[in-house]
C-alpha atoms as a PDB file:
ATOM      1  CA  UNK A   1      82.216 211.357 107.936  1.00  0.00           C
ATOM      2  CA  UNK A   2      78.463 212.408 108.479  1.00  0.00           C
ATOM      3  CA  UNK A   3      78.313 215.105 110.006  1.00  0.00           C
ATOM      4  CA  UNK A   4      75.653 215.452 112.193  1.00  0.00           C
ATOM      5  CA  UNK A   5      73.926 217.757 114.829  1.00  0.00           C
ATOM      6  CA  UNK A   6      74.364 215.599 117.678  1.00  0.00           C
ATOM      7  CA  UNK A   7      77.767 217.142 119.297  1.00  0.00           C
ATOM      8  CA  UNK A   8      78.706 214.524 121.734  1.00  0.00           C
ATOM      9  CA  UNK A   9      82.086 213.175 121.759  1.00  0.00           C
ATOM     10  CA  UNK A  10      81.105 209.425 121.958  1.00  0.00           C
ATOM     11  CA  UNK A  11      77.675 207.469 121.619  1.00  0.00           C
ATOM     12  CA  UNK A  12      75.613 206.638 124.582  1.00  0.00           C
ATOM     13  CA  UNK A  13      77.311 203.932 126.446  1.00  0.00           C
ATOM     14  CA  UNK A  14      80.592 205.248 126.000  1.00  0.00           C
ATOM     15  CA  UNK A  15      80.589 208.258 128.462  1.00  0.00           C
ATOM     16  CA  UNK A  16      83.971 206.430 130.265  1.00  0.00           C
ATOM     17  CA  UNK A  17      85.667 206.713 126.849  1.00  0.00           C
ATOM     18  CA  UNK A  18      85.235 210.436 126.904  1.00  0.00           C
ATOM     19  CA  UNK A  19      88.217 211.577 128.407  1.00  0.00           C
ATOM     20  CA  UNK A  20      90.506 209.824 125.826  1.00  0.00           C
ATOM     21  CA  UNK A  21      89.045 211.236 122.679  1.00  0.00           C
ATOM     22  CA  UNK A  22      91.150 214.375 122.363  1.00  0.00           C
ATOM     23  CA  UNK A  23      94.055 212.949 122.524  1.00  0.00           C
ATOM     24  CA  UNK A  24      93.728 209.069 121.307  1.00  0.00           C
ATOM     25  CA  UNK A  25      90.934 209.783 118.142  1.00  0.00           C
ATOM     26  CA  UNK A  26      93.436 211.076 116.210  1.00  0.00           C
ATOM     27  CA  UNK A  27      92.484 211.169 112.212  1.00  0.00           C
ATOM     28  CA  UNK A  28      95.339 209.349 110.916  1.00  0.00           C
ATOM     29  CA  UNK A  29      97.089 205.978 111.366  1.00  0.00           C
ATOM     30  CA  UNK A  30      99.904 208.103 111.525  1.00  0.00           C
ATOM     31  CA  UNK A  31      99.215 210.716 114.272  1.00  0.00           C
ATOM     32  CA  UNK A  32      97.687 207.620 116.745  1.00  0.00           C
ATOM     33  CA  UNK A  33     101.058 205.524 116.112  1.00  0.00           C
ATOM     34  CA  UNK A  34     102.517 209.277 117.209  1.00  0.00           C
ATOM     35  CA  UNK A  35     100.264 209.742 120.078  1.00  0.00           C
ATOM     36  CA  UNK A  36     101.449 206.168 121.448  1.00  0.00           C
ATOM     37  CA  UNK A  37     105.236 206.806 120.752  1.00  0.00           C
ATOM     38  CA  UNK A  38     105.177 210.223 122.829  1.00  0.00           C
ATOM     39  CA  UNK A  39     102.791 208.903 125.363  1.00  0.00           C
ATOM     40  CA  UNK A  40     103.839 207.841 128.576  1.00  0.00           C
ATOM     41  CA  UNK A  41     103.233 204.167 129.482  1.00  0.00           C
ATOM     42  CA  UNK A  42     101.317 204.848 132.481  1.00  0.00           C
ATOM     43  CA  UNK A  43      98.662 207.093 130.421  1.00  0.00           C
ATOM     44  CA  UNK A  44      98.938 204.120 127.472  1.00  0.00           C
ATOM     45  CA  UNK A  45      97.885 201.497 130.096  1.00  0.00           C
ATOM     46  CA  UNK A  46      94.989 203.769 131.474  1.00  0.00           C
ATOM     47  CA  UNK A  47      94.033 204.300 127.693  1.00  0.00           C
ATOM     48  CA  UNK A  48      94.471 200.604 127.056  1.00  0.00           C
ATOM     49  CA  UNK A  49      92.644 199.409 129.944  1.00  0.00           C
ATOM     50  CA  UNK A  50      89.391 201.569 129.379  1.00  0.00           C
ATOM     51  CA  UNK A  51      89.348 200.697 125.955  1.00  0.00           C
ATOM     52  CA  UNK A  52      89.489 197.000 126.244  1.00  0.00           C
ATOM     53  CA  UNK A  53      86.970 197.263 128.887  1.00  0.00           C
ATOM     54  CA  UNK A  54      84.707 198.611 125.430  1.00  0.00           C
ATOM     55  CA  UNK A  55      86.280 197.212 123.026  1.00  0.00           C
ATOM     56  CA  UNK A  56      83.587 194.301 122.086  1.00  0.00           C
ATOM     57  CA  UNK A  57      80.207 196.315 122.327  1.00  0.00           C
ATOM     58  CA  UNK A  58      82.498 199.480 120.716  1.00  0.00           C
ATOM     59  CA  UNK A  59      83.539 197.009 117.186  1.00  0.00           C
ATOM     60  CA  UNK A  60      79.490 195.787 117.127  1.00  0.00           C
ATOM     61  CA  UNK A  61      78.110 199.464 117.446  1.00  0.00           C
ATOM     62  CA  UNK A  62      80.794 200.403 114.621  1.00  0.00           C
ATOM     63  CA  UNK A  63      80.157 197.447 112.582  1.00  0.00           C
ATOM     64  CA  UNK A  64      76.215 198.853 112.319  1.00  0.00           C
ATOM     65  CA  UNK A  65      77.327 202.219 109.948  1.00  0.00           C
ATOM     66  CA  UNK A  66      79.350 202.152 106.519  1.00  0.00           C
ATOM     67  CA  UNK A  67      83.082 203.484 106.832  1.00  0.00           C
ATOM     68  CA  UNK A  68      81.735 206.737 104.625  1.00  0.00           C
ATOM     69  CA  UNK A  69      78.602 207.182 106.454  1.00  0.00           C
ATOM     70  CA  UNK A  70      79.612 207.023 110.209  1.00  0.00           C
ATOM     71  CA  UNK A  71      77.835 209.582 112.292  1.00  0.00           C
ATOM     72  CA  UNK A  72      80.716 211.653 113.845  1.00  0.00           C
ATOM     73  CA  UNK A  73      80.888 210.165 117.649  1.00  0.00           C
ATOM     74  CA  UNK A  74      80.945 207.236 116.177  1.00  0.00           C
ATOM     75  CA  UNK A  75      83.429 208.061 114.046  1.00  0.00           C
ATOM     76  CA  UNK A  76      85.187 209.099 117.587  1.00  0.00           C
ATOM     77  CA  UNK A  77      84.480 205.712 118.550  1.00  0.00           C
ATOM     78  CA  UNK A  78      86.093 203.810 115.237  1.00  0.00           C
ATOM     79  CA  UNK A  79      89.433 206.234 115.961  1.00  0.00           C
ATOM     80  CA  UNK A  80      89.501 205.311 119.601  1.00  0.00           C
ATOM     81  CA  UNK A  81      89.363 201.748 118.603  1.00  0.00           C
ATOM     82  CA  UNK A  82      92.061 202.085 115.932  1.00  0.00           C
ATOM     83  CA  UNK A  83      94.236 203.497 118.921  1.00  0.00           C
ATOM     84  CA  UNK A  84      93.435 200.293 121.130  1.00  0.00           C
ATOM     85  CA  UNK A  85      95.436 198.839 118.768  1.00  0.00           C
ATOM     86  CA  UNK A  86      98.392 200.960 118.821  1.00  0.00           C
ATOM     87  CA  UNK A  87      98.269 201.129 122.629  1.00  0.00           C
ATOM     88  CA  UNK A  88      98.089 196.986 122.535  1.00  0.00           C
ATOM     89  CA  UNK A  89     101.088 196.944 121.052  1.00  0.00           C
ATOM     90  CA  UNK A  90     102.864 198.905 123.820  1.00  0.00           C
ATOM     91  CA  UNK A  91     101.096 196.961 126.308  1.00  0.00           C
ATOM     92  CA  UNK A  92     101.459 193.847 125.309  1.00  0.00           C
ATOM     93  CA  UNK A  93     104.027 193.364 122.989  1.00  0.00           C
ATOM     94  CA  UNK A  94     107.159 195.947 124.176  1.00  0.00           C
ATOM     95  CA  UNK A  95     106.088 196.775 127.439  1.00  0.00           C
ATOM     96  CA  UNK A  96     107.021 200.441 126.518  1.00  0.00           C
ATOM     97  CA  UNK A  97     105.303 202.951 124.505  1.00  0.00           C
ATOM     98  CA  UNK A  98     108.008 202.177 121.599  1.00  0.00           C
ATOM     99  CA  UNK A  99     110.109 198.752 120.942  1.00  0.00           C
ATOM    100  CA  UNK A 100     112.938 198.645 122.812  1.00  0.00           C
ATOM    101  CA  UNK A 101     116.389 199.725 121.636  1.00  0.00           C
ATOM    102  CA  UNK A 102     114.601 201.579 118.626  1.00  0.00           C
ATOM    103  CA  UNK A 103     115.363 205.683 118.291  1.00  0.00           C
ATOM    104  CA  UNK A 104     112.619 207.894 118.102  1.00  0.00           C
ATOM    105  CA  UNK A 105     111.672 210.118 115.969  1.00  0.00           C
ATOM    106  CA  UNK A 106     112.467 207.091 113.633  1.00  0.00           C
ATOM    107  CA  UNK A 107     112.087 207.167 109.817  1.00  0.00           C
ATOM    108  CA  UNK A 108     108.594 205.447 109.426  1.00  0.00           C
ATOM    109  CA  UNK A 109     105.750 207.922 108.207  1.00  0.00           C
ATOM    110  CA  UNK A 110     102.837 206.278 107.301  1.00  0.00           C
ATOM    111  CA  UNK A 111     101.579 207.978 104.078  1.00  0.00           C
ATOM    112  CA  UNK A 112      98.036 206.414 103.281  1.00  0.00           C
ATOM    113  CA  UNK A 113      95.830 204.378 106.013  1.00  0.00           C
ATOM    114  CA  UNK A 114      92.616 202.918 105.919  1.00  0.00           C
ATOM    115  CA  UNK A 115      90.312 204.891 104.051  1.00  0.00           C
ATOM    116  CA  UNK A 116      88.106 206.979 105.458  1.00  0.00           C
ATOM    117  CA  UNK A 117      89.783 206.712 108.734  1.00  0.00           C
ATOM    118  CA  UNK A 118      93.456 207.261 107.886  1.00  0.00           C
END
């Protein structure tokens, strides 16, 4: 991550995603699968909803930096997008924030994620 001394959450554009980075941006594949798992579905759909909303001019602003040079909001931004995923498959595959009939905590730990971003 580049750390820079811009201290806003998010780029310019993305003020409405602002409210979602604290919890969502997590730094690991791990700890957003978490977030969505212990999240409540109403808060996943609100999450989910914004996002998509985003989602297109959020992967084309991303797709402008290298993975190990990212400025840090948009390193906010790549994380938030990450989550989209997690919180799409809530939305739109189990209609729950985990699969149905499955026991949580479960077993899975993801050890190693995409590199730089978990």
């Amino acid at each position: 991550m580049s750390h820079s001394t811009n201290h806003r959450p998010l780029p310019a554009g993305f003020e409405t995603l602002q409210p979602f980075v604290s919890k969502w941006a997590g730094a690991t594949s791990l700890e957003r699968m978490t977030t969505r798992a212990e999240a409540d579905y109403a808060e996943i759909k609100d999450f989910y909803d914004a996002m998509v909303e985003k989602a297109e001019d959020a992967i084309a602003l991303i797709n402008q930096y290298p993975l190990k040079a990212m400025p840090e909001d948009v390193e906010n931004l790549a994380k938030l997008t990450l989550a989209l995923c997690q919180a799409a498959v809530a939305i739109e595959f189990h209609g729950q924030p985990r699969a149905p009939g499955t026991p949580y905590p479960n077993s899975i730990k993801l050890t190693k994620g995409m590199f730089p971003l978990g």
